[in-house]
Protein backbone atom coordinates (compact mmCIF):
# COMPACT_ATOMS: atom_id res chain seq x y z
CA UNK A 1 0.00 0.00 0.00
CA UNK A 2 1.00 3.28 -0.44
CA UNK A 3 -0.21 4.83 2.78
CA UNK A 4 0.25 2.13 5.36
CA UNK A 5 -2.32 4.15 7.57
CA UNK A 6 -5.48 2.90 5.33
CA UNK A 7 -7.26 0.03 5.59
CA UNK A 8 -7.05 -2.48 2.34
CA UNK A 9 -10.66 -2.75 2.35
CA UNK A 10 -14.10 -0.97 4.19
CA UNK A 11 -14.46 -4.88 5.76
CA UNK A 12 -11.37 -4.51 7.39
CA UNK A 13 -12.39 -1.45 9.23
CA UNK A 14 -16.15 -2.71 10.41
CA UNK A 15 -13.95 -5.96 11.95
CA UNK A 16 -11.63 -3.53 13.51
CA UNK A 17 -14.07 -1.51 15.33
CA UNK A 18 -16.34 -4.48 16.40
CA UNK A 19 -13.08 -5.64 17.67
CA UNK A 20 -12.66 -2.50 19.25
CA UNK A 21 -16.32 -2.78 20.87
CA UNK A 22 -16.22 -6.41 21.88
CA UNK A 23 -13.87 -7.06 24.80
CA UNK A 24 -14.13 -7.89 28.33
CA UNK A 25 -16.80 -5.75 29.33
CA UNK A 26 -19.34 -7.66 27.31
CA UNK A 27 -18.18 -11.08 28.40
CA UNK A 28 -18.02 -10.31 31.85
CA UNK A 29 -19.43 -6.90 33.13
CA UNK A 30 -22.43 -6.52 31.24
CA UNK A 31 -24.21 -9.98 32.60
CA UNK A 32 -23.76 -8.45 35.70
CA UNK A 33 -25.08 -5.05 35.05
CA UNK A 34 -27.51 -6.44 33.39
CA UNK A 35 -28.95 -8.86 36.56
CA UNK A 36 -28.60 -6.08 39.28
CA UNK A 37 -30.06 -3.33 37.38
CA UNK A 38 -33.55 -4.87 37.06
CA UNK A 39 -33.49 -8.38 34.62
CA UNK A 40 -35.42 -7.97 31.54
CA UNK A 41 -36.22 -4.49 32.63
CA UNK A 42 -32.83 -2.76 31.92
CA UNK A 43 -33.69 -3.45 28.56
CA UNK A 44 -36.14 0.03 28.23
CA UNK A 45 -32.91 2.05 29.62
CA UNK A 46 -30.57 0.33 27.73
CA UNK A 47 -32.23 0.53 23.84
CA UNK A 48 -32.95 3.87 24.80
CA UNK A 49 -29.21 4.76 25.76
CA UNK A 50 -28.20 2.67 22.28
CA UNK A 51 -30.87 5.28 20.16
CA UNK A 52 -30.31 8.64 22.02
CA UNK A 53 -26.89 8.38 22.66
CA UNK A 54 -24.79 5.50 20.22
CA UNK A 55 -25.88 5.89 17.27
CA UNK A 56 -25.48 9.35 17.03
CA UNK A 57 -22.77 9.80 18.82
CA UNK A 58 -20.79 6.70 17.01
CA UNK A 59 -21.54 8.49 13.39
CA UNK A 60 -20.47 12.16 14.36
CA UNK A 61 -17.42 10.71 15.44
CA UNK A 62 -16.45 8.40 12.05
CA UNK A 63 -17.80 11.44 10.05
CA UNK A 64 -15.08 13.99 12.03
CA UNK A 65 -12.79 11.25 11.51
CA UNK A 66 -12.96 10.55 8.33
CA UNK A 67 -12.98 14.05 6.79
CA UNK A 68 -9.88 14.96 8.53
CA UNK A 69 -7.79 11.78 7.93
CA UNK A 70 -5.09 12.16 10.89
CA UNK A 71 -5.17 11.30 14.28
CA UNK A 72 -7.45 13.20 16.70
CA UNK A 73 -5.01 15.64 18.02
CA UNK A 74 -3.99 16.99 14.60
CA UNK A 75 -7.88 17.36 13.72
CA UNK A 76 -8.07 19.09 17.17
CA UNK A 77 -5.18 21.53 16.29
CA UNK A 78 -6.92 22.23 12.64
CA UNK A 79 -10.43 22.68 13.89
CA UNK A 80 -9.18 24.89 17.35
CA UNK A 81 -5.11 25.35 17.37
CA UNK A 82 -5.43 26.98 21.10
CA UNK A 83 -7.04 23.81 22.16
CA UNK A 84 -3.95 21.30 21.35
CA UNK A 85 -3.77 20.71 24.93
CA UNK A 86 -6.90 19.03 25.36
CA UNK A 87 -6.07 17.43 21.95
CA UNK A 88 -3.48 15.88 23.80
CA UNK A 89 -5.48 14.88 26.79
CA UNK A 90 -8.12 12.10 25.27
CA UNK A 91 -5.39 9.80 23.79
CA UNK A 92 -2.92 10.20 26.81
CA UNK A 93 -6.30 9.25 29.37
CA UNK A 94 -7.29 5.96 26.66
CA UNK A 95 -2.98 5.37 26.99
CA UNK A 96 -3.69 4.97 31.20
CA UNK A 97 -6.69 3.16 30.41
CA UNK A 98 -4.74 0.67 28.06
CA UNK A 99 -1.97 -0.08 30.61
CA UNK A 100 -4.15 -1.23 33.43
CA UNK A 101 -6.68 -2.84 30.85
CA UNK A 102 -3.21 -4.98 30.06
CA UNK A 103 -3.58 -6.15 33.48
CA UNK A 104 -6.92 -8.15 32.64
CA UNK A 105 -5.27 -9.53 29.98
CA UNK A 106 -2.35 -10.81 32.13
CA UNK A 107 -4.55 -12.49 34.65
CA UNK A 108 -6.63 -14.05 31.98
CA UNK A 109 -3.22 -15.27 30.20
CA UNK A 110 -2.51 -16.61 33.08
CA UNK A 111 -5.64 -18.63 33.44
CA UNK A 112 -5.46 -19.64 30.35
CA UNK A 113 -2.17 -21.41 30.69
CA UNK A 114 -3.91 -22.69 34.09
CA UNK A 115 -7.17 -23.90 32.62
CA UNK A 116 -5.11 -27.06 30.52
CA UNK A 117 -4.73 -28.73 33.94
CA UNK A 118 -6.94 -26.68 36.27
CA UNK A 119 -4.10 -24.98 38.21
CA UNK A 120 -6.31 -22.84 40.27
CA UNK A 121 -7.25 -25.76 42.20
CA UNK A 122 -10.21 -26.91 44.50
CA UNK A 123 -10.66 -23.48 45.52
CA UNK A 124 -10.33 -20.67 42.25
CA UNK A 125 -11.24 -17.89 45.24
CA UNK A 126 -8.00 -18.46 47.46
CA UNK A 127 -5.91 -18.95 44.70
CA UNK A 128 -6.55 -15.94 43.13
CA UNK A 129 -6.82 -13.70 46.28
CA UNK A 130 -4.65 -15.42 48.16
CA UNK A 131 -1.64 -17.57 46.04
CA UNK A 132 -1.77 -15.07 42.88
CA UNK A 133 -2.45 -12.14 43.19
CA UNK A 134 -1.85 -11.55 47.19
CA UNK A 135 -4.12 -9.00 47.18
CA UNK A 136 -4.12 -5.65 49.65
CA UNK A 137 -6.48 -2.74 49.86
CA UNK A 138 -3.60 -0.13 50.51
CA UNK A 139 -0.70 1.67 48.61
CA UNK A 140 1.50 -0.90 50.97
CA UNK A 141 0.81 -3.71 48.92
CA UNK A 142 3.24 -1.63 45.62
CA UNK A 143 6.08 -2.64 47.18
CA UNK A 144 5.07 -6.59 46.68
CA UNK A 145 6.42 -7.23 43.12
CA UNK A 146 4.93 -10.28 41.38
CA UNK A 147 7.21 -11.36 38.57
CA UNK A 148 4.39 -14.37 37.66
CA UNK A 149 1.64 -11.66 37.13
CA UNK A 150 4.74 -9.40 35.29
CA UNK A 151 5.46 -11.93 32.41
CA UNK A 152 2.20 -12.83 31.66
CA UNK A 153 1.79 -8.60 31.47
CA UNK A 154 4.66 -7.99 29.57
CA UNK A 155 3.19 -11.16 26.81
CA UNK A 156 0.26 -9.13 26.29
CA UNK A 157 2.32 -5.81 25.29
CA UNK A 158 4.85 -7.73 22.95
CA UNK A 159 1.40 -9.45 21.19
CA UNK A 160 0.51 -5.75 20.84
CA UNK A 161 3.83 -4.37 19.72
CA UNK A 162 3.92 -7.43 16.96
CA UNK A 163 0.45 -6.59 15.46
CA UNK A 164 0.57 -2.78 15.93
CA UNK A 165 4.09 -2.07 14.64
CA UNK A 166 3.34 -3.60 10.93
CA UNK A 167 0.82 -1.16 8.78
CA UNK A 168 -2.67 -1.76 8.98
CA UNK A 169 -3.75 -4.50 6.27
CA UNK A 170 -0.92 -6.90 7.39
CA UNK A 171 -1.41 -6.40 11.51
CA UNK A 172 -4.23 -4.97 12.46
CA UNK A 173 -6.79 -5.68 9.63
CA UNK A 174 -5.71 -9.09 9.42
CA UNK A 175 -5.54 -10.19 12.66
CA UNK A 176 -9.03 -8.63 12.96
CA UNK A 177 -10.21 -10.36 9.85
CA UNK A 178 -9.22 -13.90 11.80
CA UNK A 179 -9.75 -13.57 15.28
CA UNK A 180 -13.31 -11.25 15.61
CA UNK A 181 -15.19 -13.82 13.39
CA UNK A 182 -13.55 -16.93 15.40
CA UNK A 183 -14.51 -15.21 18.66
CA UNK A 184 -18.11 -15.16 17.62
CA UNK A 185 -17.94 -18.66 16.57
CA UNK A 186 -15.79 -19.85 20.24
CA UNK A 187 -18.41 -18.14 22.43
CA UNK A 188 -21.42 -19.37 19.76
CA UNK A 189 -20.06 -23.15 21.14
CA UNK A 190 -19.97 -21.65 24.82
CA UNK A 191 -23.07 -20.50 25.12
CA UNK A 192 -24.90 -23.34 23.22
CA UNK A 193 -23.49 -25.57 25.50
CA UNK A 194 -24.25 -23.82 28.78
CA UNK A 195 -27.49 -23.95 27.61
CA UNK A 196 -27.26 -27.95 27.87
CA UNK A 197 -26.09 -27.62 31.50
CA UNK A 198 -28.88 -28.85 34.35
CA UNK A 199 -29.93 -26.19 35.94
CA UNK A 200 -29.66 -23.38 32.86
CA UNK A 201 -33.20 -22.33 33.07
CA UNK A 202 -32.42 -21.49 36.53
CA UNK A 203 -29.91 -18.74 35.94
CA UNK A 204 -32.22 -17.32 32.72
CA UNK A 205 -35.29 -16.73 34.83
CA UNK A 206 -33.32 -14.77 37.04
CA UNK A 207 -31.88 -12.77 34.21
CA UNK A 208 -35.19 -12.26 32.34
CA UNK A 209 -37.10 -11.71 35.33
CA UNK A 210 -37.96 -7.95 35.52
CA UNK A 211 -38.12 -5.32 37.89
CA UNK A 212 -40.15 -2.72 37.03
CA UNK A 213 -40.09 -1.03 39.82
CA UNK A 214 -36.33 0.02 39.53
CA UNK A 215 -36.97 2.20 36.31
CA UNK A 216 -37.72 4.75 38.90
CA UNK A 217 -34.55 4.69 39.99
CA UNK A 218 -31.53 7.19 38.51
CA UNK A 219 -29.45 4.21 38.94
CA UNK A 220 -30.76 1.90 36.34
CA UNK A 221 -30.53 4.44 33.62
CA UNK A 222 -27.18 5.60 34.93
CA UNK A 223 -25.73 2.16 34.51
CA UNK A 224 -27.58 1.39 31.08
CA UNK A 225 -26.04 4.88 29.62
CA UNK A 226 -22.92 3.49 31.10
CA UNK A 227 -22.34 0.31 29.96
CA UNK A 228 -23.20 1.46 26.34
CA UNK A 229 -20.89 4.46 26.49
CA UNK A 230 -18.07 1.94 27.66
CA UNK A 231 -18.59 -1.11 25.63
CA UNK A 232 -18.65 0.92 22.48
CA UNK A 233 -15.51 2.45 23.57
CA UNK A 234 -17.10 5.81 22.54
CA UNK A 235 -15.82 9.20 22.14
CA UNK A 236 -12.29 7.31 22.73
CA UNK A 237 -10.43 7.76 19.75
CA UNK A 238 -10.86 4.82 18.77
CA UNK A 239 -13.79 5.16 16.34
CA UNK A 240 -12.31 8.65 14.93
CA UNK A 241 -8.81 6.90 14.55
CA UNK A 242 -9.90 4.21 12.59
CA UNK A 243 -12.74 6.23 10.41
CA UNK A 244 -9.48 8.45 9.41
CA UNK A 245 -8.09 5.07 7.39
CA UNK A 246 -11.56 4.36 5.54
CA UNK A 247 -11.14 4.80 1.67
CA UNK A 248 -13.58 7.54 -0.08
CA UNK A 249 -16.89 5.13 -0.86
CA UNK A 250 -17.04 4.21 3.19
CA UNK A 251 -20.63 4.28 4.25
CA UNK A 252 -19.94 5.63 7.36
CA UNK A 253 -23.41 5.58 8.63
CA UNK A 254 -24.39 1.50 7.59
CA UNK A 255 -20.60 0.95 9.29
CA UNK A 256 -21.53 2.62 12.91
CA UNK A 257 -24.88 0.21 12.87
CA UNK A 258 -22.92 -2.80 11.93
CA UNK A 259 -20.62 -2.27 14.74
CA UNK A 260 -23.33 -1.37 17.28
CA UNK A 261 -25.58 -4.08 16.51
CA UNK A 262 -22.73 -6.50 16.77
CA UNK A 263 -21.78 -5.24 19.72
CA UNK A 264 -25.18 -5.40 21.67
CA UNK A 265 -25.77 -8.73 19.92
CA UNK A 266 -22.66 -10.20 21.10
CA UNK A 267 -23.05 -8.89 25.04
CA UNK A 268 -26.41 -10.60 25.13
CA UNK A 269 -25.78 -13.87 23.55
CA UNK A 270 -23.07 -13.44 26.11
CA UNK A 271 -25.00 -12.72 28.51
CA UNK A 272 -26.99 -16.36 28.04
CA UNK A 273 -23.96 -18.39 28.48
CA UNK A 274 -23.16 -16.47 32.02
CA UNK A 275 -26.22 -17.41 33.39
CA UNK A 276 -26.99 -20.73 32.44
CA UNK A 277 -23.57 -21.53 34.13
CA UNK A 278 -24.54 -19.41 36.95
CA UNK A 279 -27.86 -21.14 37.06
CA UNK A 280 -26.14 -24.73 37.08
CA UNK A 281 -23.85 -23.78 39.88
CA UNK A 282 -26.97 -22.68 41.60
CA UNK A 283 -28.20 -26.26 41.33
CA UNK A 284 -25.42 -27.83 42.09
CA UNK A 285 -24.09 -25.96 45.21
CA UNK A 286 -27.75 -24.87 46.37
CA UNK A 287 -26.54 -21.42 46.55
CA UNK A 288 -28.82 -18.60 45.14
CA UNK A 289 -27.99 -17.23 42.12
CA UNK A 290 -28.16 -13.46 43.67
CA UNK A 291 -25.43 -14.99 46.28
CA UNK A 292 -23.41 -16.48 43.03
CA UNK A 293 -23.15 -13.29 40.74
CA UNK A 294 -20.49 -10.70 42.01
CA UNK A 295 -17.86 -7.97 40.72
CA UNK A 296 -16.52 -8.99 36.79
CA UNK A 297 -13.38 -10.06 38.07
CA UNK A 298 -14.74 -12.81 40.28
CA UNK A 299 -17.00 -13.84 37.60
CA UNK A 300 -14.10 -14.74 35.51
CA UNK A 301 -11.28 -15.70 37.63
CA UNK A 302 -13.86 -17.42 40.42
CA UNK A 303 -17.21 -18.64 39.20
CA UNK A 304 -15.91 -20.16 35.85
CA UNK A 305 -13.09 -22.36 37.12
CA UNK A 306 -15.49 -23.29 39.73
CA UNK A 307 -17.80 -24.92 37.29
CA UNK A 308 -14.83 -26.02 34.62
CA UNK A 309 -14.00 -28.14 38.38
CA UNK A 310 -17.32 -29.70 38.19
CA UNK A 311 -17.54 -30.23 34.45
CA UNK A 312 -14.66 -32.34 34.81
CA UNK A 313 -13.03 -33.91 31.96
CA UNK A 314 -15.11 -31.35 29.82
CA UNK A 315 -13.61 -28.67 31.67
CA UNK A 316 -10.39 -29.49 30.22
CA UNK A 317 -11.88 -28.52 27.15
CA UNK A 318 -14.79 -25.56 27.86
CA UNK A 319 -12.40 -23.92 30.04
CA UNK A 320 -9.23 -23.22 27.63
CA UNK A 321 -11.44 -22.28 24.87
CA UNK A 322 -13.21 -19.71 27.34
CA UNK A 323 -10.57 -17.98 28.72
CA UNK A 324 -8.86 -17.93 25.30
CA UNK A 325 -12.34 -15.98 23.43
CA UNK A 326 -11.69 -13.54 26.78
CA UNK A 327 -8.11 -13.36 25.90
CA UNK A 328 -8.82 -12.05 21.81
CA UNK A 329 -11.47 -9.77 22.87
CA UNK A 330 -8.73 -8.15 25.66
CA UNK A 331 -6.26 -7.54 22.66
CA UNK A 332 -8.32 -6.30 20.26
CA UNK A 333 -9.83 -3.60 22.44
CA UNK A 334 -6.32 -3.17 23.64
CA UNK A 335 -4.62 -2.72 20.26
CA UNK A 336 -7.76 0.02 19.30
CA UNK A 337 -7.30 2.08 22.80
CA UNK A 338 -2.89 1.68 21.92
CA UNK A 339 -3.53 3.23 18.86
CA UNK A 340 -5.43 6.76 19.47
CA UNK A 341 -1.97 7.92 21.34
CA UNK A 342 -0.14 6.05 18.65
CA UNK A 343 -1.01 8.15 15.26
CA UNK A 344 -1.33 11.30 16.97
CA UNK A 345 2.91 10.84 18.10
CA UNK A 346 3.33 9.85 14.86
CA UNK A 347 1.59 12.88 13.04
CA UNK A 348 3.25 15.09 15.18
CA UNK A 349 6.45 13.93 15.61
CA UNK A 350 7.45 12.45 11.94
CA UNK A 351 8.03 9.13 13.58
CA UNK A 352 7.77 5.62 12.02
CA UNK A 353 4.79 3.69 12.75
CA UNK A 354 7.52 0.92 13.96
CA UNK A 355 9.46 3.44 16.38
CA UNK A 356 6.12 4.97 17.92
CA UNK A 357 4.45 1.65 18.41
CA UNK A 358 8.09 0.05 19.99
CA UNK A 359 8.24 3.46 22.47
CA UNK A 360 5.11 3.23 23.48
CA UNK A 361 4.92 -0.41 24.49
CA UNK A 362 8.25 -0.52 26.02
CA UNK A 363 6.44 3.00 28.19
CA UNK A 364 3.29 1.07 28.40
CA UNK A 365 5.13 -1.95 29.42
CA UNK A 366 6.91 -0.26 32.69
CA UNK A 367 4.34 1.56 33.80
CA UNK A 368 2.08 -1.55 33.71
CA UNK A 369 4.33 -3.09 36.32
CA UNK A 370 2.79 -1.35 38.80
CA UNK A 371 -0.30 -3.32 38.57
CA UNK A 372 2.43 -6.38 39.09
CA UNK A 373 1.94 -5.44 42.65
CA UNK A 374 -0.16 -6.93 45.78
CA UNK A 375 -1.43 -3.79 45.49
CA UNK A 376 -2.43 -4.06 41.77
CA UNK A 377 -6.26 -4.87 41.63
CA UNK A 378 -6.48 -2.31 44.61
CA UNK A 379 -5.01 0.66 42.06
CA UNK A 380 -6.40 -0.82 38.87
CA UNK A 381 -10.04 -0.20 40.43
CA UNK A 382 -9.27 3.49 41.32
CA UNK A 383 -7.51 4.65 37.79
CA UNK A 384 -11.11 2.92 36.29
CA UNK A 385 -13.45 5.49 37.91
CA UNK A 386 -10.87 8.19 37.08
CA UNK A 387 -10.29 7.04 33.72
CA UNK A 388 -13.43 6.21 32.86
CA UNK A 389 -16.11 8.03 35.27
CA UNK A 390 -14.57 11.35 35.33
CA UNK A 391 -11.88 12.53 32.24
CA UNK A 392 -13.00 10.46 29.46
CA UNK A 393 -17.11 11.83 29.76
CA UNK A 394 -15.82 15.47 30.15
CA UNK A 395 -13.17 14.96 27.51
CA UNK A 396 -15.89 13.46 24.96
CA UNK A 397 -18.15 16.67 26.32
CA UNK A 398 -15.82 18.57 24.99
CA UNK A 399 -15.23 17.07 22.20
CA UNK A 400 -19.06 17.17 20.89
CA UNK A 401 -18.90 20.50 21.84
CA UNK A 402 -16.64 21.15 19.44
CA UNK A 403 -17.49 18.39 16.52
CA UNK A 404 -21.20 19.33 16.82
CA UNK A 405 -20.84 22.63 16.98
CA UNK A 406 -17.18 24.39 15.96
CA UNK A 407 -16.69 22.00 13.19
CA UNK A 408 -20.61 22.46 12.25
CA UNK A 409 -22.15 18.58 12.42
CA UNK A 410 -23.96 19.53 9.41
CA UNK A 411 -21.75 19.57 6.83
CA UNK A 412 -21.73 15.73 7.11
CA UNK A 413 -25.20 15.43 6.44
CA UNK A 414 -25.15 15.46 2.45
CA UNK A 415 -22.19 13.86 2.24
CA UNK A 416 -22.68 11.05 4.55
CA UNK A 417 -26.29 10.55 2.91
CA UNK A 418 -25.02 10.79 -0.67
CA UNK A 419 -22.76 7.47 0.93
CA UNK A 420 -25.51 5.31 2.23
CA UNK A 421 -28.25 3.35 0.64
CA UNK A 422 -30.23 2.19 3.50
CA UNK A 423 -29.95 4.79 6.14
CA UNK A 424 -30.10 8.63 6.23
CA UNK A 425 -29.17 11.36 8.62
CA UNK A 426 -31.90 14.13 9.25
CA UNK A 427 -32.68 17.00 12.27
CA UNK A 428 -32.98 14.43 14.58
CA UNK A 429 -29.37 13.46 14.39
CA UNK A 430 -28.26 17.19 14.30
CA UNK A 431 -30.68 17.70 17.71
CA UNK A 432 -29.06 15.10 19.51
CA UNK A 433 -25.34 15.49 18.82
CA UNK A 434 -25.75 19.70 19.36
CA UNK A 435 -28.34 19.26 22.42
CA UNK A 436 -29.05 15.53 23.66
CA UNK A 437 -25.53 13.90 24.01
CA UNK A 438 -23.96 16.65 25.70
CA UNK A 439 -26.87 16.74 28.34
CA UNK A 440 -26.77 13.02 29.10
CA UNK A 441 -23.11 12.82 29.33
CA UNK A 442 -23.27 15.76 31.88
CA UNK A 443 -25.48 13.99 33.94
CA UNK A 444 -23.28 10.66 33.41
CA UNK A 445 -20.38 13.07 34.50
CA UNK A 446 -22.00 13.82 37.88
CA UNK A 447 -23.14 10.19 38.48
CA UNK A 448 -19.29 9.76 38.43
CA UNK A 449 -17.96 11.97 40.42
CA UNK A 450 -20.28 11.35 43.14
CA UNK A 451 -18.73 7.73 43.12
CA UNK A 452 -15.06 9.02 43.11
CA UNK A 453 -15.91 11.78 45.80
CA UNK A 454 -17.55 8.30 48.04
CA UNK A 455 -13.95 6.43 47.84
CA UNK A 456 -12.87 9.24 50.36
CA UNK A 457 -9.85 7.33 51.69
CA UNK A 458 -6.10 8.67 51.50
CA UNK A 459 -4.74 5.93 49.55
CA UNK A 460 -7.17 6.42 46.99
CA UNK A 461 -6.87 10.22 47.11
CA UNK A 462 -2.91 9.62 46.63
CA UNK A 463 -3.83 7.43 43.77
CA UNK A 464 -5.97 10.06 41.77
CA UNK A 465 -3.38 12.96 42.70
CA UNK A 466 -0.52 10.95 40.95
CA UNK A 467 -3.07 10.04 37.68
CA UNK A 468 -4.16 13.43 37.19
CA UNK A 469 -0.22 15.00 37.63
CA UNK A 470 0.69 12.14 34.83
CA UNK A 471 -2.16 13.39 32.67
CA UNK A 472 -1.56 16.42 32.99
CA UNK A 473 2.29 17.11 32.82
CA UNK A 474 2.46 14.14 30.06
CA UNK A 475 -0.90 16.26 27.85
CA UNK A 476 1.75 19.23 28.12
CA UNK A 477 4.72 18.19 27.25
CA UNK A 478 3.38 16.88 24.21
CA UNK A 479 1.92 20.22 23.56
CA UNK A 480 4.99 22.20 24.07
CA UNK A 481 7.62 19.86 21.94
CA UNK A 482 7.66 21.59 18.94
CA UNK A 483 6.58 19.55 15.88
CA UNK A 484 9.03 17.83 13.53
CA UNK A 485 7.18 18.29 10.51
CA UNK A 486 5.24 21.16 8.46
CA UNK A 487 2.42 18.38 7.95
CA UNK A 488 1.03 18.83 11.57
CA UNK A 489 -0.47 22.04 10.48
CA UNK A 490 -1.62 21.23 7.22
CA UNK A 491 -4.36 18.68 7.46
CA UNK A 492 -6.92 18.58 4.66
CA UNK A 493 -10.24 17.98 4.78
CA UNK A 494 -12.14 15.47 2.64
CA UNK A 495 -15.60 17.23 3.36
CA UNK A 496 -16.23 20.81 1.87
C-alpha cells in the first residue's frame, strides 16, 4: 500500500471496530449489570441509551474522523489550534486506560495457561486472592512485586507491539479479519453448550425476570447509559482513529450500525452463556444465584473455574477455549485504545509507525508493572473510575462540543447521505449530537464523580493525585515539543 495508515478494504475497518467494541466488558461486566439493574427491565434504559446516545454519537465521530484523515489531536489543532492541549489529553487518558486494561489480559493469560490442567485448584477464590495475586487494599501492597503476574503482562504488550508495529492491512486488519469472526464462533459453542447444563433455566429466569419497579430509579438508567458508552468504547479515539483510514466510498453511517448491533448482539448472547452456568452452579451448590453473581473479576477468575471443576473432563476442554475468546477480545480492544496515542505521536512527531508503536509499548510496558503489585487490583479499580467516570465523559463533552458545533455537524449530512443506501441522517441526528448527548453525558459526568468523591480514603486520594499529575504534565509536554514536521499544520479535509 501506499499509505500504510489505510485500511485495504471498508471490511477490514467494520472488523476492527467491532473488535474494538467487543472485549471484556461484554463477556463479563455486562451480565452483571444487566442482573442487578432490574433483569429484563434494563432493557427500556438500555435501547434507549443505544438510540439517544450510540448511534449518534458513534456516526459524528467516524464522520469527524474521516474528513480529517489524521489522528485526533492533529484534527483538534486544525479545527481549534489553542485547544492542542486538550487534543493531547483524550489519547494520553485511553494510553492509562490501556496499561491497566493490560492487566486483565495478564490475569486471563494466566488462566489460560492454568485452565489445561486446572491450576487454580479446588478453591479458584483463594488462589486468586490469596496464592496469585496476594491482594491488599492499601498503597502498601506496591512494594510486593509479582514477577508471575509481570510476564504474563509484559506477553500481552509484545502481542501488541507485533500486530501494531506492521501497517494496517498486514497487523491490524488481518488479525481482525481472523480472530473477531472466530470469537463469535468460540463463544457461539460456549453458550450453546451452557445452555445444555442442568440447571440453565435457573440462571435465565433470574436474568429475564424484571423489575419494574427500579426504572424509577436514577441508577438503572445511569448504569444502562454506562455500559453502552463503555462497551462501544465511545468518544475514545478509537472510532475517529480508525474512520481516518476508511477509503472515499465508506458508508460511514451502515458501518456505525454494523458495529453497534454486533456489539449489543454479542453482550447478550453473552449474557446467556453467564447465566446458564450461573444457574447450574446454583443447582449444584444450592446457593442462590443473587449470592453467586459478584464484581466482573470474580466472575471470571472465580465462578468459571469453579464450574470447569465440576464439568470435569469437559472442563479441560470448555475452560481453555473460554478464557482464550476472553483473551482475543482483551487484545483487540487493547490494540484500538494503543492506537489513538499512537497516530497522533506519529503525526506530530514524523516518527515511524515501527518506532512509535516500539516506544510506546516498552512506556506502556513499565508503567504496567505497577499493577504487578499486591497492590495491583487495589489501584487498577481506582484509575477505572478516574479514567473512565470522570476525564473520558468530560473529555468526549468537549469534544461534541466542538465536533457538533465548531466543526458544524452539518456539513456531514449530504455527504454522509449521498454514501448510504439504507440509512439517512436528518434534524434528529443534528438535535441530539448539538443538544441531547452533551446533556446526558453531563449527567453521566456527575453520576461519576459522586462515586469518586464516596472512595474518600487517602490511599485512593494519593492514587488520583498521581493520575491526574501524569495526565496532565504528560498532555503538556506533548503540547509544548515543537513539531518535527510542516504536515502537523496542514491537514486537509475530505468534506467541503
Amino acid at each position: 500500500m501506499a499509505n500504510e495508515n489505510k485500511w485495504g478494504s471498508n471490511i477490514a475497518f467494520v472488523l476492527a471496530m467491532i473488535g474494538s467494541a467487543v472485549g471484556l466488558g461484554n463477556i463479563w461486566r455486562y451480565p452483571y449489570v444487566l442482573y442487578s439493574n432490574g433483569g429484563g427491565a434494563f432493557y427500556i434504559p438500555y435501547l434507549l441509551a443505544i438510540i439517544s446516545l450510540a448511534i449518534p454519537f458513534l456516526i459524528l465521530e467516524y464522520g469527524v474522523g474521516y474528513n480529517y484523515q489524521s489522528s485526533f489531536t492533529k484534527a483538534i489543532v486544525k479545527l481549534k489550534p489553542k485547544f492542542e492541549f486538550y487534543g493531547w489529553i483524550l489519547p494520553v487518558v485511553v494510553f492509562i486506560m490501556t496499561v491497566y486494561y493490560s492487566t486483565i489480559i495478564g490475569w486471563d493469560g494466566i488462566y489460560l495457561f492454568l485452565s489445561f490442567f486446572k491450576g487454580w485448584g479446588a478453591d479458584p477464590n483463594t488462589y486468586l486472592n490469596v496464592n496469585l495475586l496476594q491482594a491488599t487494599d492499601s498503597l502498601s501492597g506496591a512494594f510486593n512485586f509479582i514477577p508471575f503476574i509481570a510476564v504474563f503482562m509484559l506477553v500481552g504488550w509484545f502481542i501488541v507491539w507485533l500486530i501494531s508495529h506492521k501497517n494496517l492491512d498486514e497487523g491490524l486488519g488481518r488479525v481482525c479479519e481472523i480472530f473477531v469472526p472466530l470469537l463469535f464462533v468460540v463463544m457461539l459453542f460456549i453458550v450453546i453448550f451452557s445452555l445444555t447444563l442442568p440447571g440453565a433455566s435457573i440462571g435465565l429466569s433470574e436474568l429475564f425476570n424484571p423489575d419494574w419497579s427500579l426504572l424509577w430509579h436514577f441508577d438503572i438508567w445511569m448504569a444502562a447509559f454506562g455500559q453502552i458508552f463503555f462497551s462501544l468504547s465511545l468518544g475514545m479515539g478509537a472510532g475517529f482513529t480508525y474512520a481516518s483510514y476508511t477509503n472515499d466510498d465508506i458508508d460511514l453511517i451502515s458501518s456505525g450500525l454494523k458495529v453497534i448491533f454486533a456489539n449489543c448482539a454479542f453482550e447478550n448472547f453473552a449474557a446467556l452463556g453467564v447465566f446458564s452456568i450461573l444457574g447450574y452452579m446454583s443447582l449444584q451448590s444450592g446457593t442462590p444465584v443473587s449470592e453467586i453473581v459478584s464484581q466482573g473479576t470474580t466472575l471470571i477468575f472465580v465462578a468459571y473455574p469453579q464450574v470447569f471443576n465440576i464439568l470435569g473432563t469437559i472442563g479441560l476442554v470448555l475452560g481453555p477455549l473460554f478464557f482464550f475468546t476472553v483473551y482475543i477480545a482483551g487484545i483487540t480492544s487493547m490494540l484500538s485504545s494503543f492506537e489513538v496515542l499512537s497516530i497522533s505521536i506519529q503525526n506530530k512527531f514524523a516518527l515511524s509507525r515501527r518506532k512509535a508503536t516500539l516506544i510506546l509499548c516498552i512506556i506502556g510496558g513499565l508503567a504496567s508493572m505497577v499493577y504487578a503489585t499486591s497492590a495491583g487490583g487495589y489501584i487498577l479499580g481506582i484509575a477505572d473510575i478516574f479514567v473512565n467516570n470522570i476525564v473520558v465523559i468530560l473529555s468526549v463533552f468537549v469534544e461534541c462540543i466542538l465536533f457538533a458545533w465548531i466543526f458544524k455537524a452539518e456539513r456531514l449530512i449530504d455527504f454522509m447521505n449521498g454514501r448510504s443506501k439504507h440509512f439517512k441522517l436528518g434534524k434528529w441526528w443534528l438535535a441530539h449530537v448539538k443538544y441531547i448527548i452533551p446533556i446526558l453525558l453531563l449527567v453521566i459526568w456527575f453520576g461519576g464523580l459522586y462515586e469518586l468523591i464516596a472512595l474518600k480514603t487517602t490511599d485512593a486520594v494519593i492514587v488520583l493525585i498521581v493520575l491526574a499529575l501524569i495526565l496532565i504534565i504528560s498532555s503538556l509536554i506533548f503540547t509544548l515539543l515543537p513539531a518535527k514536521t510542516k504536515e502537523w499544520f496542514k491537514t486537509e479535509e475530505r468534506i467541503k
